[in-house]
Protein backbone atom coordinates (compact mmCIF):
# COMPACT_ATOMS: atom_id res chain seq x y z
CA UNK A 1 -58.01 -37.42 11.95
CA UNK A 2 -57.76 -40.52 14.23
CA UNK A 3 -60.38 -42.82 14.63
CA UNK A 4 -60.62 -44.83 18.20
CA UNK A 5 -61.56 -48.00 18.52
CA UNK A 6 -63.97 -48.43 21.34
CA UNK A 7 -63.33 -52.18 22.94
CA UNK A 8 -65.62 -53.16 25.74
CA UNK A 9 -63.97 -54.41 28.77
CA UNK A 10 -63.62 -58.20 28.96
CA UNK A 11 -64.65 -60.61 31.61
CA UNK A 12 -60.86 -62.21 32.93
CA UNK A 13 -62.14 -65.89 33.36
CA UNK A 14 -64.67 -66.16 30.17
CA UNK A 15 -63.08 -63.38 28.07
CA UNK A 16 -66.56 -62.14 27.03
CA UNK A 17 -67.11 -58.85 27.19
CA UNK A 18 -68.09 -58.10 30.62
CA UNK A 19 -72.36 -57.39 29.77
CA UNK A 20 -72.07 -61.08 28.37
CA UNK A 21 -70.19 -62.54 31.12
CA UNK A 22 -71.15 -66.33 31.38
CA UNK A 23 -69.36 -66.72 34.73
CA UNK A 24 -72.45 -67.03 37.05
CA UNK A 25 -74.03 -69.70 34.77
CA UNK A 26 -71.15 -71.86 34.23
CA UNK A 27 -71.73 -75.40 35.75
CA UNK A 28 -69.34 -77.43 37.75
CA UNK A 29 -68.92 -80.20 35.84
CA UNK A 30 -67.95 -83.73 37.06
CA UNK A 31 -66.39 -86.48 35.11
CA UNK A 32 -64.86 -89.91 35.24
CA UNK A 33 -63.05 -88.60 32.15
CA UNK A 34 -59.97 -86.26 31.98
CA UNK A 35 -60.10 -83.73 29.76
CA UNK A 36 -56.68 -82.25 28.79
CA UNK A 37 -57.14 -79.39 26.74
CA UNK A 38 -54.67 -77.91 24.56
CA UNK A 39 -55.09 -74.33 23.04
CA UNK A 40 -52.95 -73.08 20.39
CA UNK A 41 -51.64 -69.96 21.22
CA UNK A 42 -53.34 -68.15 18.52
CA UNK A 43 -56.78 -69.29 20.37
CA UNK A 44 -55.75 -67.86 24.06
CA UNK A 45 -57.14 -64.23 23.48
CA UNK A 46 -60.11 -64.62 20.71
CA UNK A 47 -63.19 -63.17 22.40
CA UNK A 48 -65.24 -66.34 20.26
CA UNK A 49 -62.60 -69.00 22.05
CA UNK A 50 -65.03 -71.49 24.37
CA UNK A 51 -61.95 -73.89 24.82
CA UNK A 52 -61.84 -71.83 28.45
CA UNK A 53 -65.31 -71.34 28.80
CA UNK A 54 -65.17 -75.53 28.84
CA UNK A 55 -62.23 -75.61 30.47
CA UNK A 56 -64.13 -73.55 33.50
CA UNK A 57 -66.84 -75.77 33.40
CA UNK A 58 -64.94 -79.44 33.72
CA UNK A 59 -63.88 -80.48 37.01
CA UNK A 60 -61.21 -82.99 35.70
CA UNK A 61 -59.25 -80.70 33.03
CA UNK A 62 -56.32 -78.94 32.60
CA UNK A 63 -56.01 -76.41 30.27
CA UNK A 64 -52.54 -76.16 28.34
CA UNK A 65 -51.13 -73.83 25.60
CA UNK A 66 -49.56 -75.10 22.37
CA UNK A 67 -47.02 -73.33 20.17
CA UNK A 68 -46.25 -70.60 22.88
CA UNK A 69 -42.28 -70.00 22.86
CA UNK A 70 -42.42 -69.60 26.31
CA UNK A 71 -43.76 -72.91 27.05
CA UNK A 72 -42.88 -76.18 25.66
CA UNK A 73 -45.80 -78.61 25.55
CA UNK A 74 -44.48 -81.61 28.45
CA UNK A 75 -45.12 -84.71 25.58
CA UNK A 76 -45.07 -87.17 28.85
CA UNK A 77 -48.94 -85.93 28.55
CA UNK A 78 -49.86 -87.28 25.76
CA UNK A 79 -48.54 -90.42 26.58
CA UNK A 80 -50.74 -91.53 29.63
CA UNK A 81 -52.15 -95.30 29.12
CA UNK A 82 -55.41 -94.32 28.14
CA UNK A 83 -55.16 -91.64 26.64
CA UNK A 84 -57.02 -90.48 23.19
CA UNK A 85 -57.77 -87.06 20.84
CA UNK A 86 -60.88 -86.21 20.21
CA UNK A 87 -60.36 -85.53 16.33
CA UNK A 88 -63.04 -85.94 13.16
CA UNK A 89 -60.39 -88.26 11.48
CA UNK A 90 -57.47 -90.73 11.75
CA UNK A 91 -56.54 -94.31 13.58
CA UNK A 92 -59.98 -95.37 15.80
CA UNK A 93 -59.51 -97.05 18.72
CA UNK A 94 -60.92 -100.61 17.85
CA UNK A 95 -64.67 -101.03 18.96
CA UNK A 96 -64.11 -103.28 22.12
CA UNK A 97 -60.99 -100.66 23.17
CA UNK A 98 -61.90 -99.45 27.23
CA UNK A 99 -63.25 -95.90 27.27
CA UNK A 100 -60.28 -93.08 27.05
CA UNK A 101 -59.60 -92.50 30.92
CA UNK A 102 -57.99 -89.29 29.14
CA UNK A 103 -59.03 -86.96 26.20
CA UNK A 104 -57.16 -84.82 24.28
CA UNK A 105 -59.36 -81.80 22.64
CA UNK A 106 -57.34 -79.26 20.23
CA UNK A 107 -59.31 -75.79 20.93
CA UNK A 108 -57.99 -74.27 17.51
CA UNK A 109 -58.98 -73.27 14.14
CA UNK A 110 -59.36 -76.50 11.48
CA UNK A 111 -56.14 -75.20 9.96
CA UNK A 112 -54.32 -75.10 13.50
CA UNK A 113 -55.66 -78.27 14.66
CA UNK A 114 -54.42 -80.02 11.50
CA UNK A 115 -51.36 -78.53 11.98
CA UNK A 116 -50.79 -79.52 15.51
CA UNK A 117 -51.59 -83.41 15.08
CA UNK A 118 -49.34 -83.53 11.65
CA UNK A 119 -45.81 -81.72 13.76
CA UNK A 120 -46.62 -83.51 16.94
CA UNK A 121 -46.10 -87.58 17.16
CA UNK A 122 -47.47 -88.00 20.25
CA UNK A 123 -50.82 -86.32 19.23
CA UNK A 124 -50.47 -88.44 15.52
CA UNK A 125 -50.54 -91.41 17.34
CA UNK A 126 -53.02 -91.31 19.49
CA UNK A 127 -56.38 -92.85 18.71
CA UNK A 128 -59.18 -91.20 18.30
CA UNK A 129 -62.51 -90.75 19.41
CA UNK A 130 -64.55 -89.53 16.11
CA UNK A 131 -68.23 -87.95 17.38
CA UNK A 132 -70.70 -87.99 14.28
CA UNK A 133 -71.22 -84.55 12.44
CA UNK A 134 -73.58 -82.24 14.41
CA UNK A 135 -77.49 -82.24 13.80
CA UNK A 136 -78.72 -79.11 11.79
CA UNK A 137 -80.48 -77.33 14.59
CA UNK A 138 -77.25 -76.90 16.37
CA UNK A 139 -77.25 -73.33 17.82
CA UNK A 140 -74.13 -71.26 16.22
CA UNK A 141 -72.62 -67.72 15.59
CA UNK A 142 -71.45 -68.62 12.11
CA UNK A 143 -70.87 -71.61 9.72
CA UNK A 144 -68.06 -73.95 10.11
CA UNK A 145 -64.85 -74.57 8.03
CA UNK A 146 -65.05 -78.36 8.20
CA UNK A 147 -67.76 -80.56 7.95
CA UNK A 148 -68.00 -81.82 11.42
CA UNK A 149 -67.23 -78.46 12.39
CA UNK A 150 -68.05 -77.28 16.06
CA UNK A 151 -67.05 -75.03 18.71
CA UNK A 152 -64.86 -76.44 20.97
CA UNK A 153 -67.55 -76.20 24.27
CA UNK A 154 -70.18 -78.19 21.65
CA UNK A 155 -67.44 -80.76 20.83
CA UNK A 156 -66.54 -81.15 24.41
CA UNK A 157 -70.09 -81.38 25.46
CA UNK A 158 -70.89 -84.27 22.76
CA UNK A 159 -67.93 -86.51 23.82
CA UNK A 160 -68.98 -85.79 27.89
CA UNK A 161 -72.42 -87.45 26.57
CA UNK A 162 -70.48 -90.34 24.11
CA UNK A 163 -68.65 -91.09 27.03
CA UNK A 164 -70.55 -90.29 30.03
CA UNK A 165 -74.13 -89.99 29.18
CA UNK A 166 -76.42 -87.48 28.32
CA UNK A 167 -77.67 -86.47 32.01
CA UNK A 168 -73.82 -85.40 32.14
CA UNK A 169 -73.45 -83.37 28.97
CA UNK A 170 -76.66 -81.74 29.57
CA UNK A 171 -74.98 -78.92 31.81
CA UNK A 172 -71.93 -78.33 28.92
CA UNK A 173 -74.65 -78.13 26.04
CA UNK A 174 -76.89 -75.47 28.00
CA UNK A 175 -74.02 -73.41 28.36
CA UNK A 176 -72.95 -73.59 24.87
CA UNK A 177 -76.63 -72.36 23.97
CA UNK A 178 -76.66 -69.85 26.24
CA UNK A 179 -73.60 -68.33 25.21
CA UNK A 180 -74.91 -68.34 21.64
CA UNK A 181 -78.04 -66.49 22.73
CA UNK A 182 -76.17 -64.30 24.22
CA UNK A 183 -74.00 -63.25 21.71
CA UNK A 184 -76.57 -63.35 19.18
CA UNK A 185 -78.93 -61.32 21.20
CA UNK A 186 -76.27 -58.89 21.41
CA UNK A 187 -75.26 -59.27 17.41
CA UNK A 188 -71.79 -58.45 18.17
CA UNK A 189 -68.65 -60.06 20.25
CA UNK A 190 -66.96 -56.68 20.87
């Protein structure tokens, strides 16, 4: 005897399944700020990735893959005057340093993104823009690995209000609560 596994047809932009599709709420989202997003490969088809959801929602972004054989990363990126990671940890800019005209953001897994910044230079030496550990009442579908732990959408939504304000965040952190109602409405991602 076989047993079939039902999977609910996924929306192609948001990958949520198609009943939780976020596509007519996403926000166009304007900043002075480029946001260059790189998702490791492992990220690209996870129905709980928001690294495209965000990616959807910026303006000024480009969203790359990392580690896929297929398609070397182009390091020349990473090396833009200006540019920084958004990482918990590592060399800070120093406090008088211009704001990052360019951010890197790793939409991975803890483990992946660690990975990532210790086998890339570029990314190692980088400095980094370090947002302060999310408040409790953040909404989420489960706890995270690391301390500062958030989903890549929350993350990106923070450093849009570090760097831009809060008027301009306020879209990106709307959207990352409504997705979590959704989902948790739902009590299931498949």
């Amino acid at each position: 005897m076989s047993h079939r596994v039902y999977r609910r047809p996924r929306c192609q932009s948001c990958n949520l399944p198609t009943h939780l599709c976020l596509c007519e709420d996403i926000p166009r989202v304007e900043t002075r700020t480029r946001f260059l997003l790189l998702q490791h490969v492992m990220e690209a088809g996870k129905k709980s990735n928001t690294g495209r959801v965000a990616a959807l929602a910026l303006t000024n972004t480009r969203l790359l893959t990392y580690g896929s054989p297929a398609e070397a990363l182009d390091a020349a990126l990473l090396t833009e005057p200006g540019t920084w990671l958004l990482y918990p940890d590592g060399p800070t800019a120093p406090p008088d340093a211009p704001a990052p005209r360019q951010l890197v953001v790793l939409d991975a897994s803890w483990s992946q993104a660690r990975r990532m910044t210790q086998r890339h230079p570029s990314l190692r030496a980088l400095p980094r823009l370090v947002l302060p550990p999310p408040e409790p009442g953040l909404l989420r579908l489960r706890e995270p690995s690391h301390p500062s732990g958030m989903s890549t959408l929350d993350a990106v939504a923070r450093a849009v209000a570090l760097l831009e304000g809060p008027e301009a965040a306020a879209p990106l952190e709307r959207l990352a609560a409504l997705r979590v109602q959704r989902i948790a409405e739902c009590g299931t991602l498949t």
